[in-house]
PDB file of N, CA and C in Angstrom:
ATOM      1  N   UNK A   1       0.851  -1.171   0.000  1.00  0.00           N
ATOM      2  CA  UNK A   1       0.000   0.000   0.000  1.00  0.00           C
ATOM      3  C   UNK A   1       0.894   1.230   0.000  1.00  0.00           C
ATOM      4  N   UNK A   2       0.284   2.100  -0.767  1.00  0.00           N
ATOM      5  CA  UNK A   2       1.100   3.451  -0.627  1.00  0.00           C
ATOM      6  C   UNK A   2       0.968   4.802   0.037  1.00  0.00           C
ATOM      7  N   UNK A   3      -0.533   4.298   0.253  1.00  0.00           N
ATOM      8  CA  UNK A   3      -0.947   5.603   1.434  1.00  0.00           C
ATOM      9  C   UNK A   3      -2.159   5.444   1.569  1.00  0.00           C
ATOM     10  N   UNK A   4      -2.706   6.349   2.796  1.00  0.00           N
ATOM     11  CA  UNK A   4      -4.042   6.371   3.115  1.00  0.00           C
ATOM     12  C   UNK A   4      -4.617   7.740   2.878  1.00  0.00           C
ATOM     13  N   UNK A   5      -5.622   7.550   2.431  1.00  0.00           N
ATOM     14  CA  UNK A   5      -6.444   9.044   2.107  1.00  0.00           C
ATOM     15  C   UNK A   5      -7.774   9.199   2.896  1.00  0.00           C
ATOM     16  N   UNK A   6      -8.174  10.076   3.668  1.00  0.00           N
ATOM     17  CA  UNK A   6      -9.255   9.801   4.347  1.00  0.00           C
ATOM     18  C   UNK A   6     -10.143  10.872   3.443  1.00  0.00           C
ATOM     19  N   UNK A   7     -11.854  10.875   3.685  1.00  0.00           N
ATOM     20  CA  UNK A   7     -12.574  12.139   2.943  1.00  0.00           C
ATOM     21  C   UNK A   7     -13.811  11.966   3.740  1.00  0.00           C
ATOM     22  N   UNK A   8     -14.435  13.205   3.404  1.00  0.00           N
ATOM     23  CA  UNK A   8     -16.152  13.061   4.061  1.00  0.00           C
ATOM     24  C   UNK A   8     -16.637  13.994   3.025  1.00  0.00           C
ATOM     25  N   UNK A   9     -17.783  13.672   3.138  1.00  0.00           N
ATOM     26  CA  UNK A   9     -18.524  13.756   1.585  1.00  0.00           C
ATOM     27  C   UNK A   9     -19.745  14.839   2.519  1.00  0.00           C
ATOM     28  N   UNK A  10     -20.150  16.269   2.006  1.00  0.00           N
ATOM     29  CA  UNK A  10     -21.377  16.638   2.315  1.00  0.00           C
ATOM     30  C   UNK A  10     -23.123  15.821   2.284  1.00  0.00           C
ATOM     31  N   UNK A  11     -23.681  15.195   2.549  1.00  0.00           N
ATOM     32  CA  UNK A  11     -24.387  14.119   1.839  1.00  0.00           C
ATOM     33  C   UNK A  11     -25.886  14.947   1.316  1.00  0.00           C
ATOM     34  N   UNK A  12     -25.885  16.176   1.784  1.00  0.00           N
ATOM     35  CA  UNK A  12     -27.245  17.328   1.054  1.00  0.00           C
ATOM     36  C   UNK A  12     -26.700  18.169  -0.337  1.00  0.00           C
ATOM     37  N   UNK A  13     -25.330  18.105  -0.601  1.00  0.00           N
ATOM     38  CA  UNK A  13     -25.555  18.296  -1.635  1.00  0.00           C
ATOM     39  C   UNK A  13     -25.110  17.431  -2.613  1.00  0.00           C
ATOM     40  N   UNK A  14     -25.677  15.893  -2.612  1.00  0.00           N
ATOM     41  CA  UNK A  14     -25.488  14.893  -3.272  1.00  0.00           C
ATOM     42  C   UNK A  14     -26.681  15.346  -4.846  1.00  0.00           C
ATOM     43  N   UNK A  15     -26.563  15.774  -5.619  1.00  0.00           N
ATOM     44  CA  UNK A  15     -27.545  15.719  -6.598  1.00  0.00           C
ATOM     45  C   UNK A  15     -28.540  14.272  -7.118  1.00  0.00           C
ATOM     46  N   UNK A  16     -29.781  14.508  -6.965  1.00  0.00           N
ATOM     47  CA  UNK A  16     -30.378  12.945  -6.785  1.00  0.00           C
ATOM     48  C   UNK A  16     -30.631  12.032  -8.443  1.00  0.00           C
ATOM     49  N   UNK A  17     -30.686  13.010  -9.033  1.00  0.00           N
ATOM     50  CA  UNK A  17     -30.596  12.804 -10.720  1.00  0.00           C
ATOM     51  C   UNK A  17     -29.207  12.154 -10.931  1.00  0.00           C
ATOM     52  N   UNK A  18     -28.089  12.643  -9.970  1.00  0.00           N
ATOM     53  CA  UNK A  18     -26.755  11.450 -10.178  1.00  0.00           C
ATOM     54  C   UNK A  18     -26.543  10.136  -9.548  1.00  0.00           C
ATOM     55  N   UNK A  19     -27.673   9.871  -8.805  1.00  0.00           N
ATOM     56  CA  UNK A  19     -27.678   8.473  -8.480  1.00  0.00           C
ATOM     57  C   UNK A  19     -27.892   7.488  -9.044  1.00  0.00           C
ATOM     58  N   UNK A  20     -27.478   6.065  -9.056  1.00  0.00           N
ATOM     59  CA  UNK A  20     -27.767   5.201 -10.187  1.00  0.00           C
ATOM     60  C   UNK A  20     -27.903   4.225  -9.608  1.00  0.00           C
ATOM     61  N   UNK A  21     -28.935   3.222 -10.331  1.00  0.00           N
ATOM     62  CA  UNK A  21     -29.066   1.904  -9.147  1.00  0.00           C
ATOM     63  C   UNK A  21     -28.333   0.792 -10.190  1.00  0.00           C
ATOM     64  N   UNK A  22     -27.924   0.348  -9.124  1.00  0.00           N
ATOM     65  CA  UNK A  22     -26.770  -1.087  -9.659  1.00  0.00           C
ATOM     66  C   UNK A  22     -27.268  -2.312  -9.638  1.00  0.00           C
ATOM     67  N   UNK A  23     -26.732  -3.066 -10.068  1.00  0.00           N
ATOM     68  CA  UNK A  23     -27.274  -4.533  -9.589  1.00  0.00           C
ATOM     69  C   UNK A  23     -27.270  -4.927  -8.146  1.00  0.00           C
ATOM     70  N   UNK A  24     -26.313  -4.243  -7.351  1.00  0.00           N
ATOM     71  CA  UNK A  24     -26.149  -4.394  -5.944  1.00  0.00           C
ATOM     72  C   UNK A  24     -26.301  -2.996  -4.873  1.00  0.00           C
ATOM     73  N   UNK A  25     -26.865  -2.435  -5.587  1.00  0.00           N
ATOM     74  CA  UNK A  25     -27.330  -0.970  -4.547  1.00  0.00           C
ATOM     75  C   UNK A  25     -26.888   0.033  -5.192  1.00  0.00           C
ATOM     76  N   UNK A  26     -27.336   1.342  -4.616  1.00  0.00           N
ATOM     77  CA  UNK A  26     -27.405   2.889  -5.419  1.00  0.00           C
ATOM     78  C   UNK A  26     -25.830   3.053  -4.979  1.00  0.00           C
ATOM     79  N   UNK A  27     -26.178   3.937  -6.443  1.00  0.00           N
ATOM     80  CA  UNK A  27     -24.291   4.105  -6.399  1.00  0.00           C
ATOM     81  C   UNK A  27     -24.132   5.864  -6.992  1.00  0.00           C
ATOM     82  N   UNK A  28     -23.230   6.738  -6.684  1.00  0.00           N
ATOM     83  CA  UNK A  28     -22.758   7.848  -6.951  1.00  0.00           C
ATOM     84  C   UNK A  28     -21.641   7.975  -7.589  1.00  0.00           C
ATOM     85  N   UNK A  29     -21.445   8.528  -9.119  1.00  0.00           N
ATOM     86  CA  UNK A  29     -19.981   7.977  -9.334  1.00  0.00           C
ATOM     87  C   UNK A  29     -19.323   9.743  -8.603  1.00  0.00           C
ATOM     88  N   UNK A  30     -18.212   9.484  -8.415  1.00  0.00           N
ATOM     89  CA  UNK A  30     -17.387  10.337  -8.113  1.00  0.00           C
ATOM     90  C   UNK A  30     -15.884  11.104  -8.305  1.00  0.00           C
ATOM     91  N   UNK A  31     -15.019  11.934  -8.252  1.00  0.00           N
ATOM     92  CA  UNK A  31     -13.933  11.961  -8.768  1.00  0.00           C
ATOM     93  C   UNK A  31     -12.916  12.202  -7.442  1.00  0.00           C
ATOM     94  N   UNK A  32     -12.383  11.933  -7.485  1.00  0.00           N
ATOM     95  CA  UNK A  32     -11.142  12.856  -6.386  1.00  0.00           C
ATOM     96  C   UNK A  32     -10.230  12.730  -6.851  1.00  0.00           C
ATOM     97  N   UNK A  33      -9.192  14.233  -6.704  1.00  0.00           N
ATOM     98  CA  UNK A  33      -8.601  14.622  -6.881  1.00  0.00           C
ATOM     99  C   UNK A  33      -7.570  14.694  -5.758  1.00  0.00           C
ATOM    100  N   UNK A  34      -5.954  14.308  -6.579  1.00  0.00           N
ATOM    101  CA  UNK A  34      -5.205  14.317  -4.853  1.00  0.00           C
ATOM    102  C   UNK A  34      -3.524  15.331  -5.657  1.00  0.00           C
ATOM    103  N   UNK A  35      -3.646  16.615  -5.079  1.00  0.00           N
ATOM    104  CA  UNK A  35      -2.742  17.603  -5.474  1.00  0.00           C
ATOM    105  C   UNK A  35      -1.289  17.061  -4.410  1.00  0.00           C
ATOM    106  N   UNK A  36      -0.013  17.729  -5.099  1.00  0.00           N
ATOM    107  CA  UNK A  36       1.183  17.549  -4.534  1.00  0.00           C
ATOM    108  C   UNK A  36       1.195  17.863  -3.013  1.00  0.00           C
ATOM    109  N   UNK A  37       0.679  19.507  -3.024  1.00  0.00           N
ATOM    110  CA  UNK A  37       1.073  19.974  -1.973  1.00  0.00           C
ATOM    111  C   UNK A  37      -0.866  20.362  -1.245  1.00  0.00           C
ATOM    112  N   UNK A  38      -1.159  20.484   0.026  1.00  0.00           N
ATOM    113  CA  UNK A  38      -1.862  20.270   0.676  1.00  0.00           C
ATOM    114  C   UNK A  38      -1.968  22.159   0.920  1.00  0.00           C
ATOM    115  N   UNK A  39      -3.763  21.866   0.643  1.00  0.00           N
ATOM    116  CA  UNK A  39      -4.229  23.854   0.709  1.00  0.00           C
ATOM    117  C   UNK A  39      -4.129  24.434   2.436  1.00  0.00           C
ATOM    118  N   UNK A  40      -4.744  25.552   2.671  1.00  0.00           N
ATOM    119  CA  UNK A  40      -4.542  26.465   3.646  1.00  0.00           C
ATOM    120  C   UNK A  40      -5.215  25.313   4.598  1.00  0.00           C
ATOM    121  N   UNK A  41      -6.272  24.634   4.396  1.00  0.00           N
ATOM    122  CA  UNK A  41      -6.914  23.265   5.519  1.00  0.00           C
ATOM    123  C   UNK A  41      -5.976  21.964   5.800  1.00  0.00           C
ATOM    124  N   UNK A  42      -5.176  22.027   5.055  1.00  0.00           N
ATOM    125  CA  UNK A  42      -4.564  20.666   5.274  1.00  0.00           C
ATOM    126  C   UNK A  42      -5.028  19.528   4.310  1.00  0.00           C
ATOM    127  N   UNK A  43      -6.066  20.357   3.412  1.00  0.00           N
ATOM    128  CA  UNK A  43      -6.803  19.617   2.364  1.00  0.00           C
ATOM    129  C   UNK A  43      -5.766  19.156   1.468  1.00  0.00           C
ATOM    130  N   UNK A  44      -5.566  17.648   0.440  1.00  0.00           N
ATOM    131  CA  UNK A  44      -5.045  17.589  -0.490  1.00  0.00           C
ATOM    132  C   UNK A  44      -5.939  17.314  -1.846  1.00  0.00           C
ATOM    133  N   UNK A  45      -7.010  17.708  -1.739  1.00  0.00           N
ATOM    134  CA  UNK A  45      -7.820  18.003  -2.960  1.00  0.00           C
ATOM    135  C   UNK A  45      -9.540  18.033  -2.799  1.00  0.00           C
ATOM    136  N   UNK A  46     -10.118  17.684  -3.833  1.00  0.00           N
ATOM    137  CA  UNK A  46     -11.331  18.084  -3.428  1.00  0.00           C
ATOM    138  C   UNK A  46     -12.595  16.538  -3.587  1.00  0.00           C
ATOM    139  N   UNK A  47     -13.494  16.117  -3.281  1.00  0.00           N
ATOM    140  CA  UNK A  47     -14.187  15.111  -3.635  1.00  0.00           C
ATOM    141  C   UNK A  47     -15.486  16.024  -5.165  1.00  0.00           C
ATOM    142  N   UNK A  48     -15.311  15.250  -6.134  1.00  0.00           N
ATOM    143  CA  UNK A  48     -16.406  15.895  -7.173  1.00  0.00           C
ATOM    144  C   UNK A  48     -17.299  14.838  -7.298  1.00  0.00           C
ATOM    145  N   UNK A  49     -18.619  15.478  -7.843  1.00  0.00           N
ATOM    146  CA  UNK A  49     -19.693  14.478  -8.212  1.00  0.00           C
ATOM    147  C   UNK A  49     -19.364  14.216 -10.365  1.00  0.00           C
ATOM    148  N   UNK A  50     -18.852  13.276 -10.866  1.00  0.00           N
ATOM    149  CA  UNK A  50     -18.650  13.055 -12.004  1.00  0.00           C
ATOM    150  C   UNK A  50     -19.284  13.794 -12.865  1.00  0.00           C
ATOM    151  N   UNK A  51     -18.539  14.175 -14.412  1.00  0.00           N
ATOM    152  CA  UNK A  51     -19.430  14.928 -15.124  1.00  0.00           C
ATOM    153  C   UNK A  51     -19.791  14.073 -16.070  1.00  0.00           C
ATOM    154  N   UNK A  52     -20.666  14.094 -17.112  1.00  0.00           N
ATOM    155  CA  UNK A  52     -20.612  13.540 -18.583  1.00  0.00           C
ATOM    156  C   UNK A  52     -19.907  14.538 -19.515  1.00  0.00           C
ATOM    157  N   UNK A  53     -19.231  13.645 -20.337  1.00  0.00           N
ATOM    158  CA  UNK A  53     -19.043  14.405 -21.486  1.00  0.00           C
ATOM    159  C   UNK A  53     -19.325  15.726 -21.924  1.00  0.00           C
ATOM    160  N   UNK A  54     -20.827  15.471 -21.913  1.00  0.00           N
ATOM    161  CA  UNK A  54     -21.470  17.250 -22.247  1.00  0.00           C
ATOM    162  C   UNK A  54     -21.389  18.025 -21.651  1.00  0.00           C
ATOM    163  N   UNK A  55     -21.651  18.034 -19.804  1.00  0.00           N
ATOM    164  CA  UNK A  55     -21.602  18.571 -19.219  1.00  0.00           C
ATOM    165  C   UNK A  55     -20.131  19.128 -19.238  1.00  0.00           C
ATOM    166  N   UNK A  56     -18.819  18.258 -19.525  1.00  0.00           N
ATOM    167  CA  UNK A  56     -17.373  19.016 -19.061  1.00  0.00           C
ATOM    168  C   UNK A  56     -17.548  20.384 -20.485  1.00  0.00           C
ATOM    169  N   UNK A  57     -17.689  19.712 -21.481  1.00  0.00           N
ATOM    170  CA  UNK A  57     -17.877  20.789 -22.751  1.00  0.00           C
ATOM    171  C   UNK A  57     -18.269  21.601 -22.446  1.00  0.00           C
ATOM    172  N   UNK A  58     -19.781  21.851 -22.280  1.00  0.00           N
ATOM    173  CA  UNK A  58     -20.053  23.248 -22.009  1.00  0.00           C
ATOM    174  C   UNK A  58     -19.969  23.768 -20.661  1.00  0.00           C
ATOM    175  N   UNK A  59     -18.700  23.347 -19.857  1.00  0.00           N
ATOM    176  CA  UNK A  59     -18.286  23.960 -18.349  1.00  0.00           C
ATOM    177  C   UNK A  59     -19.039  24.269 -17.558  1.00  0.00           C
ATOM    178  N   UNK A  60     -19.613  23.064 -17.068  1.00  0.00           N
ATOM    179  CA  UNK A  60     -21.087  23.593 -16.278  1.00  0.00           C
ATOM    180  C   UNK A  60     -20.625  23.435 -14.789  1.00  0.00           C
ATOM    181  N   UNK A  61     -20.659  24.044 -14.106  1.00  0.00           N
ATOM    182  CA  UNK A  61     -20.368  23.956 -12.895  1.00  0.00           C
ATOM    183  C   UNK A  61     -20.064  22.566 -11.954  1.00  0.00           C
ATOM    184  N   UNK A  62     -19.147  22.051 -11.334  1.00  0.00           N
ATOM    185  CA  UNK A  62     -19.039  21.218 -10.905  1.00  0.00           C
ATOM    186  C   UNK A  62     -19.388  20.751  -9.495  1.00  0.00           C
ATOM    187  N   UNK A  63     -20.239  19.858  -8.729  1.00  0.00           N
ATOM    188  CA  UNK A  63     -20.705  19.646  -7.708  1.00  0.00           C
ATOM    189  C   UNK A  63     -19.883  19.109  -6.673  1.00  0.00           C
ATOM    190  N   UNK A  64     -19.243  20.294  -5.926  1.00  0.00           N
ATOM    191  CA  UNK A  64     -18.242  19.439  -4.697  1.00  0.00           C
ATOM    192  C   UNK A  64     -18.833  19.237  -3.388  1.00  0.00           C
ATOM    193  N   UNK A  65     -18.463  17.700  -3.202  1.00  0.00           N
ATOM    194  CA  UNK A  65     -18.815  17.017  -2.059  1.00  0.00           C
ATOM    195  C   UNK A  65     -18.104  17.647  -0.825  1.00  0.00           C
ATOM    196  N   UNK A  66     -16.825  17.295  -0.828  1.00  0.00           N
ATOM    197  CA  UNK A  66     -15.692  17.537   0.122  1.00  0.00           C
ATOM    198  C   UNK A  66     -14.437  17.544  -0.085  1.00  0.00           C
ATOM    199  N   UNK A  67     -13.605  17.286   0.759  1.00  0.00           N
ATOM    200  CA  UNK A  67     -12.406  17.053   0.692  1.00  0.00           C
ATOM    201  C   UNK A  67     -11.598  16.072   1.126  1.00  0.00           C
ATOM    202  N   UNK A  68     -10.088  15.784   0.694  1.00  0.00           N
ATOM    203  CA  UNK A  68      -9.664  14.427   1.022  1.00  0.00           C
ATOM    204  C   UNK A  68      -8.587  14.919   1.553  1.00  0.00           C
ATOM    205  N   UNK A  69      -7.704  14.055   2.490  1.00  0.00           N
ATOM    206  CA  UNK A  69      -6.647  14.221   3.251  1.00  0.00           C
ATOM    207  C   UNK A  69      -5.551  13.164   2.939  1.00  0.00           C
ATOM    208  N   UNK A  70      -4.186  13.345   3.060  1.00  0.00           N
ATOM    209  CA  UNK A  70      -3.496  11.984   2.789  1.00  0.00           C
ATOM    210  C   UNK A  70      -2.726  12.061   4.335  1.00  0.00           C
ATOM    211  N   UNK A  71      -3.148  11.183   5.187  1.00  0.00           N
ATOM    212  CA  UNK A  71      -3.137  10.899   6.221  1.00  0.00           C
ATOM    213  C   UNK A  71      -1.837   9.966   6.721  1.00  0.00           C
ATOM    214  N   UNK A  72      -1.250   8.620   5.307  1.00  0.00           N
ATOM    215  CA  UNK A  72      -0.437   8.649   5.495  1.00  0.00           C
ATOM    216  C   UNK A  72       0.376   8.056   4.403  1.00  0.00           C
ATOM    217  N   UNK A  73       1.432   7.996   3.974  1.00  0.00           N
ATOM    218  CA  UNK A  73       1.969   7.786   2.361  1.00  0.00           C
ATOM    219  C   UNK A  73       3.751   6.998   2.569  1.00  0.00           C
ATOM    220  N   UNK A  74       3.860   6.366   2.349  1.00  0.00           N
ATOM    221  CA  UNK A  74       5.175   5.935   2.243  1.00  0.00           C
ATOM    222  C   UNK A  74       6.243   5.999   1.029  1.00  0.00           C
ATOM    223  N   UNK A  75       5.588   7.550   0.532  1.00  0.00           N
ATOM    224  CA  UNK A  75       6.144   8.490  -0.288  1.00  0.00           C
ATOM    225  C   UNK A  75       5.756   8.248  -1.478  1.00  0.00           C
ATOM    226  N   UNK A  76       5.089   6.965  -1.975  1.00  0.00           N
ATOM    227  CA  UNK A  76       5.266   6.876  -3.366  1.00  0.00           C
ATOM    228  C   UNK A  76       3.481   6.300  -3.830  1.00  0.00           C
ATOM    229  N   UNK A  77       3.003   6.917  -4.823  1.00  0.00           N
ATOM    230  CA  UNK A  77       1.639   6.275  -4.957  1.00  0.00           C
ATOM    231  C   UNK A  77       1.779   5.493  -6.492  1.00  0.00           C
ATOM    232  N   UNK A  78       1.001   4.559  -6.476  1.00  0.00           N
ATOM    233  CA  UNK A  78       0.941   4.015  -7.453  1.00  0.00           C
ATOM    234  C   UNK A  78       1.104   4.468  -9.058  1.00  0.00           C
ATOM    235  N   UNK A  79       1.655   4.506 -10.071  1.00  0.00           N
ATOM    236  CA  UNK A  79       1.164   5.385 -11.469  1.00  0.00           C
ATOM    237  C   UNK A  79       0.259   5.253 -12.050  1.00  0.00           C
ATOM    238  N   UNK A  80      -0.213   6.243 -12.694  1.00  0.00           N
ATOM    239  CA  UNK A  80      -1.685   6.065 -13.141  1.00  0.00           C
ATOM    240  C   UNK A  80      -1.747   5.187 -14.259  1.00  0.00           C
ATOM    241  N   UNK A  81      -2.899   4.186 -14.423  1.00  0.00           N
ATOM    242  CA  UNK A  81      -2.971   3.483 -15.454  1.00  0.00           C
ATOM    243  C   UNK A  81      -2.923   3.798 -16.769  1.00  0.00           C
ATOM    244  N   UNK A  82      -2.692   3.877 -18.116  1.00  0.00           N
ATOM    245  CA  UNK A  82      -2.612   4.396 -19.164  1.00  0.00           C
ATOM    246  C   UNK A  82      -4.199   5.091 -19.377  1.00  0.00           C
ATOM    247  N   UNK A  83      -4.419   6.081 -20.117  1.00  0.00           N
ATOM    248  CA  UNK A  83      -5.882   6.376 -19.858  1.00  0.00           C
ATOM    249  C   UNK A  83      -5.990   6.085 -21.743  1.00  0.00           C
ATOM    250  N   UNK A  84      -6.781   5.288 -22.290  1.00  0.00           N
ATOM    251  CA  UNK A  84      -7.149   4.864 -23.599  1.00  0.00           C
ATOM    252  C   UNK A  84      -8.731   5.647 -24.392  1.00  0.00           C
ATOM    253  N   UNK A  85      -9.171   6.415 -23.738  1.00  0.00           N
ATOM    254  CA  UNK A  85     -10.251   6.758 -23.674  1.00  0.00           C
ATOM    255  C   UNK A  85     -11.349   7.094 -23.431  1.00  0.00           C
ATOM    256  N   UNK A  86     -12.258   7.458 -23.393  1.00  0.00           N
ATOM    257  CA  UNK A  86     -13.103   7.751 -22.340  1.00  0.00           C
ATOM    258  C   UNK A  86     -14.345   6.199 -22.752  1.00  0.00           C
ATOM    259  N   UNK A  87     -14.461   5.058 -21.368  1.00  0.00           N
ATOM    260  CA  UNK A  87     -15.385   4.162 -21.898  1.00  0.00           C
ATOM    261  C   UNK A  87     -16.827   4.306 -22.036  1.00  0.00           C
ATOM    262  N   UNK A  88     -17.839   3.610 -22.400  1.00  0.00           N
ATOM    263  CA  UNK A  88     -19.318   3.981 -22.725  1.00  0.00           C
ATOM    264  C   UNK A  88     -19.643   3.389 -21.041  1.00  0.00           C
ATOM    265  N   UNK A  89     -20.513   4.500 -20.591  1.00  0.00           N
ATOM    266  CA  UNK A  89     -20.788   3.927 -19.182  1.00  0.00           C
ATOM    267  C   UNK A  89     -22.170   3.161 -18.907  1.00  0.00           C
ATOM    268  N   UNK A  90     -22.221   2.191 -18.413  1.00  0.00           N
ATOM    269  CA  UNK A  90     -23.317   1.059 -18.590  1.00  0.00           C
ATOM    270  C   UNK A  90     -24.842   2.342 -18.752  1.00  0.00           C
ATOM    271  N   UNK A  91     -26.087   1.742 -19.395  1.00  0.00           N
ATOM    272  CA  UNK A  91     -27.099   1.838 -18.925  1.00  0.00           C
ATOM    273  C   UNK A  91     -27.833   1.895 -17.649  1.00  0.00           C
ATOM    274  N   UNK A  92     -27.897   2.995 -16.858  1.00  0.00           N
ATOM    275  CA  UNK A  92     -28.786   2.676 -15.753  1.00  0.00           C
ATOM    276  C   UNK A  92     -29.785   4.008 -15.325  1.00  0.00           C
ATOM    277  N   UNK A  93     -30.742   3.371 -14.641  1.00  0.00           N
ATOM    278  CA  UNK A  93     -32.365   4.151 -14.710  1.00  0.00           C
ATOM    279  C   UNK A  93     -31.780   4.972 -13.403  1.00  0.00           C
ATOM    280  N   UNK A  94     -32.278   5.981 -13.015  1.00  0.00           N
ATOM    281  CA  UNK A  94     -32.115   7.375 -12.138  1.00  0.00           C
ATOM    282  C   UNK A  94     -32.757   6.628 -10.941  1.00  0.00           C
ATOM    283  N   UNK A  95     -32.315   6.833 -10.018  1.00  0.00           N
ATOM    284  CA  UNK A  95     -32.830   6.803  -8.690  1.00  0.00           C
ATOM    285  C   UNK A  95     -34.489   7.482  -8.489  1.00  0.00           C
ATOM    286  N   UNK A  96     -35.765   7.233  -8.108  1.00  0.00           N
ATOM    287  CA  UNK A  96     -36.369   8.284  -7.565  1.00  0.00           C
ATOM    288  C   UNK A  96     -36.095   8.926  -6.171  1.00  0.00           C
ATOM    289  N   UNK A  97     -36.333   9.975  -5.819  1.00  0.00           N
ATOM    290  CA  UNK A  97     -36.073  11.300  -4.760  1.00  0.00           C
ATOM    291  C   UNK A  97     -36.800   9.846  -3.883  1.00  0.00           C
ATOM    292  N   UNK A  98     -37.994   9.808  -3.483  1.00  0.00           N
ATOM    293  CA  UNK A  98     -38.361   8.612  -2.722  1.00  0.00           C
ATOM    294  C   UNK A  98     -37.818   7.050  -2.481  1.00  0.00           C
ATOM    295  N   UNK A  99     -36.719   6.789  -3.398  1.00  0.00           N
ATOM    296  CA  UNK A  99     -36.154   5.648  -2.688  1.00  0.00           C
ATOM    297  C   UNK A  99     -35.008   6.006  -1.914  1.00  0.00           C
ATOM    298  N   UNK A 100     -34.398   7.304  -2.000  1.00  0.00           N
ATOM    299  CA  UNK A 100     -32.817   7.364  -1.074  1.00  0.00           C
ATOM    300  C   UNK A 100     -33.322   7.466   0.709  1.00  0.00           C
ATOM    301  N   UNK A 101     -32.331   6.884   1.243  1.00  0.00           N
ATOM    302  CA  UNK A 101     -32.157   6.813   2.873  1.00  0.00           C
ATOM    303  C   UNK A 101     -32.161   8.347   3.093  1.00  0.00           C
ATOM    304  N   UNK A 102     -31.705   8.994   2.915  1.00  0.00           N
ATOM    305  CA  UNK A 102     -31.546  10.348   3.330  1.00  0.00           C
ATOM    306  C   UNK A 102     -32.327  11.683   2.738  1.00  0.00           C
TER     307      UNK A 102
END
Protein backbone atom coordinates (compact mmCIF):
# COMPACT_ATOMS: atom_id res chain seq x y z
CA UNK A 1 0.00 0.00 0.00
CA UNK A 2 1.10 3.45 -0.63
CA UNK A 3 -0.95 5.60 1.43
CA UNK A 4 -4.04 6.37 3.11
CA UNK A 5 -6.44 9.04 2.11
CA UNK A 6 -9.26 9.80 4.35
CA UNK A 7 -12.57 12.14 2.94
CA UNK A 8 -16.15 13.06 4.06
CA UNK A 9 -18.52 13.76 1.58
CA UNK A 10 -21.38 16.64 2.31
CA UNK A 11 -24.39 14.12 1.84
CA UNK A 12 -27.25 17.33 1.05
CA UNK A 13 -25.56 18.30 -1.63
CA UNK A 14 -25.49 14.89 -3.27
CA UNK A 15 -27.55 15.72 -6.60
CA UNK A 16 -30.38 12.94 -6.78
CA UNK A 17 -30.60 12.80 -10.72
CA UNK A 18 -26.75 11.45 -10.18
CA UNK A 19 -27.68 8.47 -8.48
CA UNK A 20 -27.77 5.20 -10.19
CA UNK A 21 -29.07 1.90 -9.15
CA UNK A 22 -26.77 -1.09 -9.66
CA UNK A 23 -27.27 -4.53 -9.59
CA UNK A 24 -26.15 -4.39 -5.94
CA UNK A 25 -27.33 -0.97 -4.55
CA UNK A 26 -27.40 2.89 -5.42
CA UNK A 27 -24.29 4.10 -6.40
CA UNK A 28 -22.76 7.85 -6.95
CA UNK A 29 -19.98 7.98 -9.33
CA UNK A 30 -17.39 10.34 -8.11
CA UNK A 31 -13.93 11.96 -8.77
CA UNK A 32 -11.14 12.86 -6.39
CA UNK A 33 -8.60 14.62 -6.88
CA UNK A 34 -5.20 14.32 -4.85
CA UNK A 35 -2.74 17.60 -5.47
CA UNK A 36 1.18 17.55 -4.53
CA UNK A 37 1.07 19.97 -1.97
CA UNK A 38 -1.86 20.27 0.68
CA UNK A 39 -4.23 23.85 0.71
CA UNK A 40 -4.54 26.47 3.65
CA UNK A 41 -6.91 23.26 5.52
CA UNK A 42 -4.56 20.67 5.27
CA UNK A 43 -6.80 19.62 2.36
CA UNK A 44 -5.04 17.59 -0.49
CA UNK A 45 -7.82 18.00 -2.96
CA UNK A 46 -11.33 18.08 -3.43
CA UNK A 47 -14.19 15.11 -3.63
CA UNK A 48 -16.41 15.90 -7.17
CA UNK A 49 -19.69 14.48 -8.21
CA UNK A 50 -18.65 13.05 -12.00
CA UNK A 51 -19.43 14.93 -15.12
CA UNK A 52 -20.61 13.54 -18.58
CA UNK A 53 -19.04 14.40 -21.49
CA UNK A 54 -21.47 17.25 -22.25
CA UNK A 55 -21.60 18.57 -19.22
CA UNK A 56 -17.37 19.02 -19.06
CA UNK A 57 -17.88 20.79 -22.75
CA UNK A 58 -20.05 23.25 -22.01
CA UNK A 59 -18.29 23.96 -18.35
CA UNK A 60 -21.09 23.59 -16.28
CA UNK A 61 -20.37 23.96 -12.89
CA UNK A 62 -19.04 21.22 -10.90
CA UNK A 63 -20.71 19.65 -7.71
CA UNK A 64 -18.24 19.44 -4.70
CA UNK A 65 -18.81 17.02 -2.06
CA UNK A 66 -15.69 17.54 0.12
CA UNK A 67 -12.41 17.05 0.69
CA UNK A 68 -9.66 14.43 1.02
CA UNK A 69 -6.65 14.22 3.25
CA UNK A 70 -3.50 11.98 2.79
CA UNK A 71 -3.14 10.90 6.22
CA UNK A 72 -0.44 8.65 5.50
CA UNK A 73 1.97 7.79 2.36
CA UNK A 74 5.17 5.93 2.24
CA UNK A 75 6.14 8.49 -0.29
CA UNK A 76 5.27 6.88 -3.37
CA UNK A 77 1.64 6.27 -4.96
CA UNK A 78 0.94 4.02 -7.45
CA UNK A 79 1.16 5.38 -11.47
CA UNK A 80 -1.69 6.06 -13.14
CA UNK A 81 -2.97 3.48 -15.45
CA UNK A 82 -2.61 4.40 -19.16
CA UNK A 83 -5.88 6.38 -19.86
CA UNK A 84 -7.15 4.86 -23.60
CA UNK A 85 -10.25 6.76 -23.67
CA UNK A 86 -13.10 7.75 -22.34
CA UNK A 87 -15.38 4.16 -21.90
CA UNK A 88 -19.32 3.98 -22.72
CA UNK A 89 -20.79 3.93 -19.18
CA UNK A 90 -23.32 1.06 -18.59
CA UNK A 91 -27.10 1.84 -18.92
CA UNK A 92 -28.79 2.68 -15.75
CA UNK A 93 -32.37 4.15 -14.71
CA UNK A 94 -32.11 7.37 -12.14
CA UNK A 95 -32.83 6.80 -8.69
CA UNK A 96 -36.37 8.28 -7.56
CA UNK A 97 -36.07 11.30 -4.76
CA UNK A 98 -38.36 8.61 -2.72
CA UNK A 99 -36.15 5.65 -2.69
CA UNK A 100 -32.82 7.36 -1.07
CA UNK A 101 -32.16 6.81 2.87
CA UNK A 102 -31.55 10.35 3.33
Amino acid sequence: MAGIIKGSINLSMIPKDKIIQGKKGKYLPVSITVNDEQDQFGNFGPIIVDQTKEEREAKAEKTYLGNVRVVWSNGTFPDAPKFDGPKAAPAVAPVKDEDLPF
